[in-house]
Protein backbone atom coordinates (compact mmCIF):
# COMPACT_ATOMS: atom_id res chain seq x y z
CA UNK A 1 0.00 0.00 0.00
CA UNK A 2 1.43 3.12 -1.23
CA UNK A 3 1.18 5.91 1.61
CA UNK A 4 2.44 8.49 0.36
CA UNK A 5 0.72 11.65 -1.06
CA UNK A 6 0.71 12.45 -4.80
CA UNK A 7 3.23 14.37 -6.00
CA UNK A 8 2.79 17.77 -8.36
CA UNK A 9 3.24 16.24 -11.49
CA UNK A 10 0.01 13.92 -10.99
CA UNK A 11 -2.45 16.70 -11.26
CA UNK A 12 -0.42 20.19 -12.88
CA UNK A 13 0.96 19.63 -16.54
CA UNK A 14 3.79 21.62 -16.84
CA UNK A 15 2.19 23.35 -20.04
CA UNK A 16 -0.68 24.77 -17.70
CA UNK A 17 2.08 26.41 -15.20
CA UNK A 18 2.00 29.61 -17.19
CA UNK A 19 -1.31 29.71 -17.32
CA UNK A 20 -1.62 30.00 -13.80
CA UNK A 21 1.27 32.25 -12.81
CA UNK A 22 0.17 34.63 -15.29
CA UNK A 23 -3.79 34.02 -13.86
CA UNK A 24 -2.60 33.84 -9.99
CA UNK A 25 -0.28 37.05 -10.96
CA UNK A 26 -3.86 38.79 -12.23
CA UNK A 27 -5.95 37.80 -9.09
CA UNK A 28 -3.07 39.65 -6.68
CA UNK A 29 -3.56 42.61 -8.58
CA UNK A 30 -7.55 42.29 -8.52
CA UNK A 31 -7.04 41.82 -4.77
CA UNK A 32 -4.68 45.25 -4.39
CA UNK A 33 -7.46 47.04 -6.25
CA UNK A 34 -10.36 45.90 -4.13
CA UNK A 35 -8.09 46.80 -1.41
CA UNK A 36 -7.56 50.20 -2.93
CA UNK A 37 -11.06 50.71 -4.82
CA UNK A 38 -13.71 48.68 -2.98
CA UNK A 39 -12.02 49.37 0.83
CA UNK A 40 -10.34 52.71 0.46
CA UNK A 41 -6.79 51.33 1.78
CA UNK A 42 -4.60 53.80 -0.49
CA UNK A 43 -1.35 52.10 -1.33
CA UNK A 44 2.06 53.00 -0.64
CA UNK A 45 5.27 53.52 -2.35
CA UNK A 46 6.83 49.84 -1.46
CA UNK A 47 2.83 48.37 -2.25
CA UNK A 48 2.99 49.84 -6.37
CA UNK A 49 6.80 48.37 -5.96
CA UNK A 50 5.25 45.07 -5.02
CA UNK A 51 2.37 44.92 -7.99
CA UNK A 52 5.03 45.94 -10.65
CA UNK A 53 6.61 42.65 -9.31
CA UNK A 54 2.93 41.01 -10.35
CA UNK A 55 2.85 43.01 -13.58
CA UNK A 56 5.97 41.18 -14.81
CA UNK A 57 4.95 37.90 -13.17
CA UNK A 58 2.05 38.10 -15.53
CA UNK A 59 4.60 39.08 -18.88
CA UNK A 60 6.69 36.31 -17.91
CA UNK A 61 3.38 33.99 -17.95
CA UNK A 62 1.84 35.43 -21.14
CA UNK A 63 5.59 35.21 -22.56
CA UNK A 64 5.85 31.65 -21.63
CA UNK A 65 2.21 31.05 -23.19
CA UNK A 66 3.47 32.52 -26.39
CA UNK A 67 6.54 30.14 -26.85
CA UNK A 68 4.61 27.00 -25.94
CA UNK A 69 5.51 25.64 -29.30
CA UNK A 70 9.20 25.91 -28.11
CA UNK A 71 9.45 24.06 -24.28
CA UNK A 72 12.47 25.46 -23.42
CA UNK A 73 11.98 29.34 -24.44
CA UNK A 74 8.78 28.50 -22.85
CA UNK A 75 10.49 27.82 -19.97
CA UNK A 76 12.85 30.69 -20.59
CA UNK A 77 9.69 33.12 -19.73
CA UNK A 78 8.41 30.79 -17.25
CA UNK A 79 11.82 31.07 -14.90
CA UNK A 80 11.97 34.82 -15.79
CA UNK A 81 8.48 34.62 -14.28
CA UNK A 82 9.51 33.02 -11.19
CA UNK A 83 12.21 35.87 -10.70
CA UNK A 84 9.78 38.14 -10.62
CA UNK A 85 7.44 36.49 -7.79
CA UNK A 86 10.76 36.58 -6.07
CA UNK A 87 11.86 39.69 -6.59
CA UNK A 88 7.99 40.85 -5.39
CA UNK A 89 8.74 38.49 -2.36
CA UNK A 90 11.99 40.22 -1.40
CA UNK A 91 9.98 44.07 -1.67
CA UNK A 92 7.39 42.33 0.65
CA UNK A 93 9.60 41.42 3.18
CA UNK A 94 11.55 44.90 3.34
CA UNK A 95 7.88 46.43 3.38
CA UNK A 96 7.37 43.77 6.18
CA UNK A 97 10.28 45.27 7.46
CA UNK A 98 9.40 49.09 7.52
CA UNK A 99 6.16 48.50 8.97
CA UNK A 100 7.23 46.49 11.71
CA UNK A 101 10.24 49.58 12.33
CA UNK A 102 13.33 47.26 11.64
CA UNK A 103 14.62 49.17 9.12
CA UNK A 104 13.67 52.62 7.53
CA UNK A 105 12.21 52.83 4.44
CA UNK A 106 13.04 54.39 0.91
CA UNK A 107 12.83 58.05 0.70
CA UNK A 108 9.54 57.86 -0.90
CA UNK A 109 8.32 56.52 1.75
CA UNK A 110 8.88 58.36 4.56
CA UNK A 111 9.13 61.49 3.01
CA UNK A 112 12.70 63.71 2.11
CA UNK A 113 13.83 66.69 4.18
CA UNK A 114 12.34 70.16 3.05
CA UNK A 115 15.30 72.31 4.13
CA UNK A 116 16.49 74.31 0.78
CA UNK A 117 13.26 74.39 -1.11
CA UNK A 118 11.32 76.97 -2.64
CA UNK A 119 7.51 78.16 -1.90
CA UNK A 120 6.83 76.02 -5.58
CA UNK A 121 9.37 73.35 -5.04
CA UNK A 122 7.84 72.86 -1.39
CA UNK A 123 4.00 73.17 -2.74
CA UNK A 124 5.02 70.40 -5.37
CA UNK A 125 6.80 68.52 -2.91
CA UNK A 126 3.69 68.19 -0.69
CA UNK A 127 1.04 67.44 -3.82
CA UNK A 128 3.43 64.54 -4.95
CA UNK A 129 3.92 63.30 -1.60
CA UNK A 130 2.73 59.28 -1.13
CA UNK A 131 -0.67 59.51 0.73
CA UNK A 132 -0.10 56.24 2.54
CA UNK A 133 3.69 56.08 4.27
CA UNK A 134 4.82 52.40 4.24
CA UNK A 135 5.60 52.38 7.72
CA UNK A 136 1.78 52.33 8.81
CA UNK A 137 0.11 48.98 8.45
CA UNK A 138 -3.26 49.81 6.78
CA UNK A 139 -4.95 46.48 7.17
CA UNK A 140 -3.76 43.52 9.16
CA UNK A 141 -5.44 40.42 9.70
CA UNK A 142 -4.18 37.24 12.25
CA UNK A 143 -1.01 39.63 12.77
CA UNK A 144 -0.53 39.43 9.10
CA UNK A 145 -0.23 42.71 6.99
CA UNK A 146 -0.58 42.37 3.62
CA UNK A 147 2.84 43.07 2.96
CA UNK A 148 3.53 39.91 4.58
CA UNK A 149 0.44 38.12 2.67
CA UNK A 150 1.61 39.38 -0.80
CA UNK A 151 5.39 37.92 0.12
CA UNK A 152 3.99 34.23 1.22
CA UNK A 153 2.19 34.70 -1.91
CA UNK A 154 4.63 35.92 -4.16
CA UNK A 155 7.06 33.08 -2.42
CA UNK A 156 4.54 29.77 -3.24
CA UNK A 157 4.38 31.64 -6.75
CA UNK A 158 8.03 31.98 -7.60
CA UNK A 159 8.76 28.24 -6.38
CA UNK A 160 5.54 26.88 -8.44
CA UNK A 161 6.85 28.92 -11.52
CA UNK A 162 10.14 27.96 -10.67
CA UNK A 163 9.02 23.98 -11.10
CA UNK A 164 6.93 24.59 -13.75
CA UNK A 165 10.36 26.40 -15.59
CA UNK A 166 12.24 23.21 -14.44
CA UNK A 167 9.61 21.13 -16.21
CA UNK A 168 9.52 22.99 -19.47
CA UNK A 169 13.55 23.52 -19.85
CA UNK A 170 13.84 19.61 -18.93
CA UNK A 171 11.52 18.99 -22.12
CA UNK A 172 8.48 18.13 -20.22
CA UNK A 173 5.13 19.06 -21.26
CA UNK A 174 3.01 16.78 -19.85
């Protein structure tokens, strides 16, 4: 009697991978807007950083679509794709960081010093100003911001585009 759980392969084919990285990139971003839309929770500096990570997530995916006649380009895109969800992880866990006051955050987001600027430099200053700073958690649930969401996301995305990449550069389709 075989106990031991199924693996991966047994229910993804390594040809649908992009198909969900570039779908599961989409649904973070639909998530960040009903945040932003549908809740009011205005984003931050480090939370655009964090969907231009998903943006190219997505390119990587429909990239890796596109070459699906040629596996290994196809996976190509795919681990470029995986990158990116790990790149997006690593700005989620500096955001993590900021909010949680372990280090400081970019200059964007906590604002530069105003000594030295003119009545119209300082008026510009103040109407291009972030709205949200990053070191204020907006929404937080189980102790979780969603800094720290988007980077277990963005992790468990990069390592399933990662195998998926594997997959497709090994020759494997199905």
């Amino acid at each position: 009697m075989n106990t031991r759980p199924p693996r991966a392969e047994s229910f993804i084919a390594p040809a649908h991978v992009p198909w969900l990285v570039a779908g599961l990139g989409l649904s973070a971003l639909c998530v960040a807007w009903l945040a932003q839309y549908g809740f009011g929770l205005a984003p931050c500096e480090l939370c655009l950083w964090q969907r231009y990570a998903h943006w190219a997530a997505i390119a990587g995916g429909i990239g890796a679509i596109a070459l699906a006649r040629h596996t290994r380009r196809s996976g190509l895109a795919l681990g470029l794709a995986a990158l990116a969800c790990l790149a997006g992880a690593a700005i989620s866990l500096f955001h993590v960081g900021v909010e949680q006051n372990w280090w400081e955050g970019t200059g964007a987001c906590v604002g530069a010093g105003i000594g030295g600027l003119s009545g119209a430099e300082l008026e510009a200053a103040i109407m291009n100003a972030p709205v949200t700073r990053c070191d204020e958690v907006a929404f937080e649930m189980f102790g979780i911001s969603m800094a720290g969401y988007n980077g277990l996301f963005s992790l468990a995305l990069a390592l399933f585009a990662a195998w998926g990449a594997k997959q497709l550069l090994a020759g494997r389709k199905r």
